[in-house]
PDB file of N, CA and C in Angstrom:
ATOM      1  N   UNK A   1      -7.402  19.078   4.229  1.00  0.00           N
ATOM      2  CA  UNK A   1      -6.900  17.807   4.721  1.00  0.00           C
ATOM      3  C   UNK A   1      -6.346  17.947   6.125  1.00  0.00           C
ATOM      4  N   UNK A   2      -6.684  18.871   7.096  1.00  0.00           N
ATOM      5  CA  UNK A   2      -6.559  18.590   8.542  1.00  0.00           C
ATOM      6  C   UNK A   2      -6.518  17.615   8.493  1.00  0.00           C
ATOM      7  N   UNK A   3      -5.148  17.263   9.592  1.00  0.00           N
ATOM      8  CA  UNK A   3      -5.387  16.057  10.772  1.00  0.00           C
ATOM      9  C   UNK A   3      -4.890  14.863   9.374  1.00  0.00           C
ATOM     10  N   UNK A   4      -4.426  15.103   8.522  1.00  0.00           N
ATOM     11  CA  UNK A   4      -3.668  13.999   7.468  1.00  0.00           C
ATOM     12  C   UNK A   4      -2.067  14.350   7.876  1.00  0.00           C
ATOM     13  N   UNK A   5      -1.663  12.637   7.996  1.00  0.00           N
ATOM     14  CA  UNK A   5      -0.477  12.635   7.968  1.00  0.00           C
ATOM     15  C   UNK A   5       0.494  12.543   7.532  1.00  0.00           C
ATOM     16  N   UNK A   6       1.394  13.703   7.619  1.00  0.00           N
ATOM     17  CA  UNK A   6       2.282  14.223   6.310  1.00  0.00           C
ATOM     18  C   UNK A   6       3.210  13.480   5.903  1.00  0.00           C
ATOM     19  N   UNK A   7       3.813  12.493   6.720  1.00  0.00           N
ATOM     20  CA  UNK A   7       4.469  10.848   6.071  1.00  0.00           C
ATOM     21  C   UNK A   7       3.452  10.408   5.462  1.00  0.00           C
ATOM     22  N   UNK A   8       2.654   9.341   5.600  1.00  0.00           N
ATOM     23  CA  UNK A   8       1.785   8.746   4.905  1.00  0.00           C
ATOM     24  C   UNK A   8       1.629   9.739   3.689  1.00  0.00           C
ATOM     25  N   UNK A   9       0.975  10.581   3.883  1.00  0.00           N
ATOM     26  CA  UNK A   9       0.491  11.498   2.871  1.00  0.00           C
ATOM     27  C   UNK A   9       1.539  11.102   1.333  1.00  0.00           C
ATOM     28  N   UNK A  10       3.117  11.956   2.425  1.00  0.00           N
ATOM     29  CA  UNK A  10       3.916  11.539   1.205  1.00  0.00           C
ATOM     30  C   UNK A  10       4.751  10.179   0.792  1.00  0.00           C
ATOM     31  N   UNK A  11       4.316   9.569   1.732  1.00  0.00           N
ATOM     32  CA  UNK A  11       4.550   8.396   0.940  1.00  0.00           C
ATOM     33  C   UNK A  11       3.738   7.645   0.182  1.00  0.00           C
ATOM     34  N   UNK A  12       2.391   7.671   0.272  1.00  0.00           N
ATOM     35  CA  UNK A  12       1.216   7.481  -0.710  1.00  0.00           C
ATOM     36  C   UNK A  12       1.392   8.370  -2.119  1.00  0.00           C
ATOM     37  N   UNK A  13       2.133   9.389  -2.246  1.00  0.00           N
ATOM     38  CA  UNK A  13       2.416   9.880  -3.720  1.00  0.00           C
ATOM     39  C   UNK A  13       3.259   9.810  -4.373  1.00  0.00           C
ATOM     40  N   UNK A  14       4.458   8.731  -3.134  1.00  0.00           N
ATOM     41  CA  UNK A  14       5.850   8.222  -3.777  1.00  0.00           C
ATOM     42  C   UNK A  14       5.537   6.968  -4.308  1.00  0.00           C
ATOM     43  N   UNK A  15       4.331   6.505  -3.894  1.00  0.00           N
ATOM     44  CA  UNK A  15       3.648   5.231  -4.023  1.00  0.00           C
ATOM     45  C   UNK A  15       3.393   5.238  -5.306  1.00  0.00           C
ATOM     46  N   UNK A  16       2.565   6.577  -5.648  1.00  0.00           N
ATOM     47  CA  UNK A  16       2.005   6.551  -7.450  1.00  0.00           C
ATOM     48  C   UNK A  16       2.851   6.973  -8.225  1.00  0.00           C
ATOM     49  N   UNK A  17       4.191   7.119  -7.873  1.00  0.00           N
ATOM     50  CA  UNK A  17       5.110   7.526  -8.752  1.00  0.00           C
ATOM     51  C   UNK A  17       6.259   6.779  -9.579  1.00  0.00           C
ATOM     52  N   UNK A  18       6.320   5.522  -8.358  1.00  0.00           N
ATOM     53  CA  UNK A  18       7.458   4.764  -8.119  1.00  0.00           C
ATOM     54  C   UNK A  18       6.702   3.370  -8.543  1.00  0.00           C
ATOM     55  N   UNK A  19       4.731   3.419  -8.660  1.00  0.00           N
ATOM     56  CA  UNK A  19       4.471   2.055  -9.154  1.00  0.00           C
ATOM     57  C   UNK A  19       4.692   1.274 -10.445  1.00  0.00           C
ATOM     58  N   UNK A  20       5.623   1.764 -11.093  1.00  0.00           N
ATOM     59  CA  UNK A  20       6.172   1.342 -12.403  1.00  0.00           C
ATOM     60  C   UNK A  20       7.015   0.374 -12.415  1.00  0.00           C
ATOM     61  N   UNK A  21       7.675   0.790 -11.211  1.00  0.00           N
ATOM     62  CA  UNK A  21       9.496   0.445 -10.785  1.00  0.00           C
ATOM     63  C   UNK A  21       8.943  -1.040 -10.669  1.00  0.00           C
ATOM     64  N   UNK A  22       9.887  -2.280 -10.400  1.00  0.00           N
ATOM     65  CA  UNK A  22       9.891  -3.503  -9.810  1.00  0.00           C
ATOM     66  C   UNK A  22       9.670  -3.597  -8.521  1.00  0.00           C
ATOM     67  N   UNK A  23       9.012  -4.515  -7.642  1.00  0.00           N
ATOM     68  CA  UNK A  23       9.138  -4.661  -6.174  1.00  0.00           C
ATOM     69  C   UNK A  23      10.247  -5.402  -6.433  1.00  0.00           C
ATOM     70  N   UNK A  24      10.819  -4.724  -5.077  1.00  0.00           N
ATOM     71  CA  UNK A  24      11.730  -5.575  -4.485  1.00  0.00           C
ATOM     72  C   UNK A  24      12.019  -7.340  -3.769  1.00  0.00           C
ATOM     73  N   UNK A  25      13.078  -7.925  -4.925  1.00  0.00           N
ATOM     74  CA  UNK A  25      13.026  -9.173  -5.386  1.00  0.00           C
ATOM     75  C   UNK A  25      13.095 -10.065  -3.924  1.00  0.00           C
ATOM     76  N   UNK A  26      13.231  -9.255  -2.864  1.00  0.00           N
ATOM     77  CA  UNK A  26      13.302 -10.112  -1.243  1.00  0.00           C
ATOM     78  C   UNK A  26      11.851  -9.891  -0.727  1.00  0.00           C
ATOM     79  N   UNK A  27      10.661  -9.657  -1.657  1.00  0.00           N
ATOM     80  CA  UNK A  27       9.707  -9.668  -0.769  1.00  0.00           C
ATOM     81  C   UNK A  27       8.941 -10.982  -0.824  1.00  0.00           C
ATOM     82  N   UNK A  28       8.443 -11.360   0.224  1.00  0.00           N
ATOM     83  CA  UNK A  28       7.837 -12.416   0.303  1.00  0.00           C
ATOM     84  C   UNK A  28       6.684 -12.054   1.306  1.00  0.00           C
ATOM     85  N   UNK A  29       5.576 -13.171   0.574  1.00  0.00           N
ATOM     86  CA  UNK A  29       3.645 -13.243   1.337  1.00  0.00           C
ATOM     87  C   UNK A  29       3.567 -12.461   0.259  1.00  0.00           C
ATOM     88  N   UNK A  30       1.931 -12.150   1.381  1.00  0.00           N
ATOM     89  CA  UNK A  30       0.963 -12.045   0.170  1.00  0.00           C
ATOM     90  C   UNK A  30      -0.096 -10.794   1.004  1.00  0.00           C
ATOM     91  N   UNK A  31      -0.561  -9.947   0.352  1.00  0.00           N
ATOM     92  CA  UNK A  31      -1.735  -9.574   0.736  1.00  0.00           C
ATOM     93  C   UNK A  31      -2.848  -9.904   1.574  1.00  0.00           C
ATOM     94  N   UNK A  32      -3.032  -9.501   3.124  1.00  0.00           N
ATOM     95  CA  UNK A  32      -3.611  -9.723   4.076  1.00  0.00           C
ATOM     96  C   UNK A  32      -5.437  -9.750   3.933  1.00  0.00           C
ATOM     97  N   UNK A  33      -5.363  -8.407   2.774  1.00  0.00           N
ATOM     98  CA  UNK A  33      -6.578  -7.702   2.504  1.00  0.00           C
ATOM     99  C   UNK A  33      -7.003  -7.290   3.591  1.00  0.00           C
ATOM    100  N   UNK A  34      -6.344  -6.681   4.721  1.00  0.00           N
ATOM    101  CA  UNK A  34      -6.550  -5.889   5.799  1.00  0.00           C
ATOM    102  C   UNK A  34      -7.287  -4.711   5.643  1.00  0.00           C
ATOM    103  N   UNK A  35      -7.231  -3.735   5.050  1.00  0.00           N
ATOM    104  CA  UNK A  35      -7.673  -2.388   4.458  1.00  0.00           C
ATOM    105  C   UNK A  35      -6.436  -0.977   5.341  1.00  0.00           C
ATOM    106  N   UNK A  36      -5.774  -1.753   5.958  1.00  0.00           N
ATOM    107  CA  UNK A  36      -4.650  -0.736   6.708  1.00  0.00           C
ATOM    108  C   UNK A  36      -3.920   0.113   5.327  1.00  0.00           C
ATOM    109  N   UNK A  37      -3.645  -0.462   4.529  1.00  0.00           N
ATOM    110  CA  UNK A  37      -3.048   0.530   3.441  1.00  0.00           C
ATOM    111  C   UNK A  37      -3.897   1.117   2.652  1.00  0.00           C
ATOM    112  N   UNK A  38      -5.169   1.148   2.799  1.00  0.00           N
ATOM    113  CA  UNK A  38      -6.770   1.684   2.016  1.00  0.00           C
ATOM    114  C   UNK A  38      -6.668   3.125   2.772  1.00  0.00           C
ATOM    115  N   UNK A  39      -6.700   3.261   3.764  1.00  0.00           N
ATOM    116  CA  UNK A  39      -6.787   4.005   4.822  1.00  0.00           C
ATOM    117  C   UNK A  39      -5.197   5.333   4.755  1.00  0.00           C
ATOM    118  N   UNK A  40      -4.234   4.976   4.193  1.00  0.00           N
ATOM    119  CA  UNK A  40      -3.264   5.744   4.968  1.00  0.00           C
ATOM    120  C   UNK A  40      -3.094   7.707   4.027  1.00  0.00           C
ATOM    121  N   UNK A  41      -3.563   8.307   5.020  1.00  0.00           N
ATOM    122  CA  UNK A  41      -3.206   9.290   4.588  1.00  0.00           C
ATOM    123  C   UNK A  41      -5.022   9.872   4.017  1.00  0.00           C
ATOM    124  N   UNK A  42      -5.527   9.227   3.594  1.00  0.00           N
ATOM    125  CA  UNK A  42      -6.968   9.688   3.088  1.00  0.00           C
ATOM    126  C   UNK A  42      -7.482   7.774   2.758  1.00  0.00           C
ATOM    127  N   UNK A  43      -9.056   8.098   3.306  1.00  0.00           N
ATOM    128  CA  UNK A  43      -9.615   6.904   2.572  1.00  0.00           C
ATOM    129  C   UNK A  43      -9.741   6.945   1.265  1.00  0.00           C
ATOM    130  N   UNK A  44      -9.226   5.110   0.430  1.00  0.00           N
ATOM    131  CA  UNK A  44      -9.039   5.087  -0.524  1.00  0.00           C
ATOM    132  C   UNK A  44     -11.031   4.941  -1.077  1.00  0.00           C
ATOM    133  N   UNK A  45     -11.589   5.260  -2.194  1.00  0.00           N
ATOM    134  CA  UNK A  45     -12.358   5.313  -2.691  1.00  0.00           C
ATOM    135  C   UNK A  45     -13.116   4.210  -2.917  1.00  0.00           C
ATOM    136  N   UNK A  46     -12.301   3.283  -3.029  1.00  0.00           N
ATOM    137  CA  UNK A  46     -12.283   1.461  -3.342  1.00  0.00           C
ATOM    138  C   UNK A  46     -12.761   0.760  -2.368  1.00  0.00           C
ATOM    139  N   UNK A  47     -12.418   1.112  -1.430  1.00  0.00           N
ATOM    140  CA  UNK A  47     -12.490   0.589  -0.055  1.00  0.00           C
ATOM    141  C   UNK A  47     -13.578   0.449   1.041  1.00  0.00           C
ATOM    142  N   UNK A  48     -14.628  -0.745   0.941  1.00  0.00           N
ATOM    143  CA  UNK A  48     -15.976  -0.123   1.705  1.00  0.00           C
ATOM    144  C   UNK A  48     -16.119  -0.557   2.738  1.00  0.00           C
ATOM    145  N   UNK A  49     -14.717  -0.392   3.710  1.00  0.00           N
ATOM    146  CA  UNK A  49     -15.119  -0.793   4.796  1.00  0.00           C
ATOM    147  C   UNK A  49     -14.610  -2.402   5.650  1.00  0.00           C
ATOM    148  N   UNK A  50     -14.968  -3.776   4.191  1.00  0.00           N
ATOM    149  CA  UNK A  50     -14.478  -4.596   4.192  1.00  0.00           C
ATOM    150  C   UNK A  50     -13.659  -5.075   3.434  1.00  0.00           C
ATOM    151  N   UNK A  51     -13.544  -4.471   2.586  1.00  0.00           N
ATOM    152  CA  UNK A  51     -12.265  -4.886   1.640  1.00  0.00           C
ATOM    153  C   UNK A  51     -12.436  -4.078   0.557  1.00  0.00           C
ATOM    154  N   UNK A  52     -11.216  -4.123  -0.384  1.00  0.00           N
ATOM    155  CA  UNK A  52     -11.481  -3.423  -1.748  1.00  0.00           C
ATOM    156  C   UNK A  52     -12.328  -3.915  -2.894  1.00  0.00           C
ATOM    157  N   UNK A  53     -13.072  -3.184  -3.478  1.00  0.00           N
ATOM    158  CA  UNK A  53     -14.054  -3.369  -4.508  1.00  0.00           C
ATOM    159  C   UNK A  53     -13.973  -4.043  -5.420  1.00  0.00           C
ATOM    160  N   UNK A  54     -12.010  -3.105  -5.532  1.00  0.00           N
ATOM    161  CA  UNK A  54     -11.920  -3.914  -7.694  1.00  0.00           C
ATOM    162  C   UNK A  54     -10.468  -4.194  -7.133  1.00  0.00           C
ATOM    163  N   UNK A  55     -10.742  -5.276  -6.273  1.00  0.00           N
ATOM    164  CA  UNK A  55      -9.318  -5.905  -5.861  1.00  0.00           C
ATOM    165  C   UNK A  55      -8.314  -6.282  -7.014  1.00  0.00           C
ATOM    166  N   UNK A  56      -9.617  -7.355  -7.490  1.00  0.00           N
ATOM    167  CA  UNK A  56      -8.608  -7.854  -9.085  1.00  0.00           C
ATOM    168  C   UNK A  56      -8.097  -6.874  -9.899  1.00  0.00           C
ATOM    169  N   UNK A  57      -8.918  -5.662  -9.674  1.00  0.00           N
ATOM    170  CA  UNK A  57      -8.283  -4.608 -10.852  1.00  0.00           C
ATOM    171  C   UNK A  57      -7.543  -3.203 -10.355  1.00  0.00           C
ATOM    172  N   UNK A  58      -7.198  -3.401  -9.016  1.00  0.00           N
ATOM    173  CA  UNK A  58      -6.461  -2.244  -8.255  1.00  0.00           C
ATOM    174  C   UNK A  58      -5.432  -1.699  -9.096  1.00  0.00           C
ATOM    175  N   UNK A  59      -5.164  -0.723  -9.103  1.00  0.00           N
ATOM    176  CA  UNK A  59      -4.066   0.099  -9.994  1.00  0.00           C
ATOM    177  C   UNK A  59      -2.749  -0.743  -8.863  1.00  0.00           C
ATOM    178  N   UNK A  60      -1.334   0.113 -10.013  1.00  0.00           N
ATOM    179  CA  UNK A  60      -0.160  -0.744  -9.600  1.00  0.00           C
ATOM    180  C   UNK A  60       0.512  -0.064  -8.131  1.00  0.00           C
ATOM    181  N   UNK A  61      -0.420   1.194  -7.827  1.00  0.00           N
ATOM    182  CA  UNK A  61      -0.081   1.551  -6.557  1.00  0.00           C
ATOM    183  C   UNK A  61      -0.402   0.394  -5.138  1.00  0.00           C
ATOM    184  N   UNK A  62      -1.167   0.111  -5.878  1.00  0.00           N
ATOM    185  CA  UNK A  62      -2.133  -0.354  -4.735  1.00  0.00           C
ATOM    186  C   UNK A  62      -1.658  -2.228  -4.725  1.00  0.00           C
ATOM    187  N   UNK A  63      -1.508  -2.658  -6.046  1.00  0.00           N
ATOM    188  CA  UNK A  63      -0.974  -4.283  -6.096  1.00  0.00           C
ATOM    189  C   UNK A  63       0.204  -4.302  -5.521  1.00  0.00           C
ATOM    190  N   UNK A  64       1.213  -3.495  -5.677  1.00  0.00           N
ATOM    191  CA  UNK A  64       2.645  -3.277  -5.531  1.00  0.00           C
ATOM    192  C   UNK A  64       2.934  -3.094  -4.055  1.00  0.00           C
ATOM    193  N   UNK A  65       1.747  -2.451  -2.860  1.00  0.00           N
ATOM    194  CA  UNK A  65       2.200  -2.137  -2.096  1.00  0.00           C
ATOM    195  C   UNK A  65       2.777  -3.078  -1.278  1.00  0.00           C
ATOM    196  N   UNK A  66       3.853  -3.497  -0.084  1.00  0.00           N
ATOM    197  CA  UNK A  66       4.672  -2.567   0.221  1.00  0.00           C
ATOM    198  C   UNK A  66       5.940  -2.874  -1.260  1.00  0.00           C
ATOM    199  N   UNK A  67       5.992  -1.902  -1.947  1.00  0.00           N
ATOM    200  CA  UNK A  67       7.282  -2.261  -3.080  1.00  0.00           C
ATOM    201  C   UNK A  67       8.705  -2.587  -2.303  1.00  0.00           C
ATOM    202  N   UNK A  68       8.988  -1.658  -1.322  1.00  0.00           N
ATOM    203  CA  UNK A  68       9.828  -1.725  -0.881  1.00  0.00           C
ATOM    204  C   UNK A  68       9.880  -2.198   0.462  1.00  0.00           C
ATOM    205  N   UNK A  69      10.931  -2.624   1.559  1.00  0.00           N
ATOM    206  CA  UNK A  69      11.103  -2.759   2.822  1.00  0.00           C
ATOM    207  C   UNK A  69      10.599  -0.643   3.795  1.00  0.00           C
ATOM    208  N   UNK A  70      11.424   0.281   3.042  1.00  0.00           N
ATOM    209  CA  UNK A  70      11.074   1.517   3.174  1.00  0.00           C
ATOM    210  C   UNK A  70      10.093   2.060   3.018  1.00  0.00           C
ATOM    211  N   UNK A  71       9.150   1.170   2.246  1.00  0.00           N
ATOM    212  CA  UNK A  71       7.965   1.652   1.425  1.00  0.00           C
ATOM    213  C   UNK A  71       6.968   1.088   2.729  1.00  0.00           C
ATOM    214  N   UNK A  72       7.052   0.138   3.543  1.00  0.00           N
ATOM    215  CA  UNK A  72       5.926  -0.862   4.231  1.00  0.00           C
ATOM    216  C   UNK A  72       6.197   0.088   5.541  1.00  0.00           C
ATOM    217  N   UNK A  73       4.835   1.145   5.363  1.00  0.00           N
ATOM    218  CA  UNK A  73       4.737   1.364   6.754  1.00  0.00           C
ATOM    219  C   UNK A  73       3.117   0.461   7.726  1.00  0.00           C
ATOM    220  N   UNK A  74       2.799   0.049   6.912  1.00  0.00           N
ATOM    221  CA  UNK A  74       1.532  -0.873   7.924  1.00  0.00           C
ATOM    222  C   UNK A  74       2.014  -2.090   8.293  1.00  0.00           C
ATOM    223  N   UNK A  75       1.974  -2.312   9.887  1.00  0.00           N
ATOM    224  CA  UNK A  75       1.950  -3.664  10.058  1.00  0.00           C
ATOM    225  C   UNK A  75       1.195  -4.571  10.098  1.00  0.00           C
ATOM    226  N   UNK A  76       2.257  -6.106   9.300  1.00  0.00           N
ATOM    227  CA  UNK A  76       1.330  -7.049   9.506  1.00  0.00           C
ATOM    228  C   UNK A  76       0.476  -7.112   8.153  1.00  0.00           C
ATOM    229  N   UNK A  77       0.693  -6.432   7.191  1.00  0.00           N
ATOM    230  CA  UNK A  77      -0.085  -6.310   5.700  1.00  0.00           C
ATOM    231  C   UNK A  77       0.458  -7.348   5.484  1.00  0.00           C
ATOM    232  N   UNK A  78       1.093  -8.534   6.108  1.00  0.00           N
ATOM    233  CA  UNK A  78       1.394 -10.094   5.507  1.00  0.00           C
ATOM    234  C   UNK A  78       2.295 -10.316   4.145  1.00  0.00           C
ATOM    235  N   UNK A  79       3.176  -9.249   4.244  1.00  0.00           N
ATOM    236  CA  UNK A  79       4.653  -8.908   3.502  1.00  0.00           C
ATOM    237  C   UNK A  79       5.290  -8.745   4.241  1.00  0.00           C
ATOM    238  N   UNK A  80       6.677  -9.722   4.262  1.00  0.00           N
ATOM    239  CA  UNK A  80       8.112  -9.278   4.799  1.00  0.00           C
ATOM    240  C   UNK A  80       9.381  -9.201   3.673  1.00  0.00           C
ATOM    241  N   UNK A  81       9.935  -8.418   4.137  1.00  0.00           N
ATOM    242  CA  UNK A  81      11.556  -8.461   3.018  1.00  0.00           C
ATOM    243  C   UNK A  81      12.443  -9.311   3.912  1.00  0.00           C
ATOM    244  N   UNK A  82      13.119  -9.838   2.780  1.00  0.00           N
ATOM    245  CA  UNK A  82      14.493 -10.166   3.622  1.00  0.00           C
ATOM    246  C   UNK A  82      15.505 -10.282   2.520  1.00  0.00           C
ATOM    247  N   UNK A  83      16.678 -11.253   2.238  1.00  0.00           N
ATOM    248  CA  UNK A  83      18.054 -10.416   1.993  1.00  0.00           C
ATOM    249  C   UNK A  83      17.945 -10.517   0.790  1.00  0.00           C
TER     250      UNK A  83
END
């Protein structure tokens, strides 16, 4: 995995760990379907380019993202937190 970045990296496995938990009740929007969070750290498998495959059926890593305000490192994925 040269050239992967070791934030992303680990925050993509805090991602599959923590997708159980609740998002956080200040988030508001919606999914851009950008593919910026498909991408972080390794391409996701799902992902061909224009969007995800099994959108409707994405695991809870992937529905959940950003869970948190800490958790949202892509901008513009059309989620904001607030109070």
């Amino acid at each position: 995995m040269a050239g992967v970045d070791a934030r992303a990296l680990g925050l993509k496995i805090q991602r599959t760990f923590t997708s159980l938990l609740p998002v956080d009740e200040g988030r508001k929007g919606s999914c851009r379907r950008c593919g910026q969070c498909c991408k972080l750290a390794f391409d996701c498998p799902f992902y061909d380019g224009k969007g995800c495959v099994v959108y409707s059926l994405r695991p809870p890593q992937c529905r959940k993202y950003p869970r948190t305000k800490e958790e949202s490192i892509v901008q513009d994925c059309g989620f904001i937190f607030g109070d």
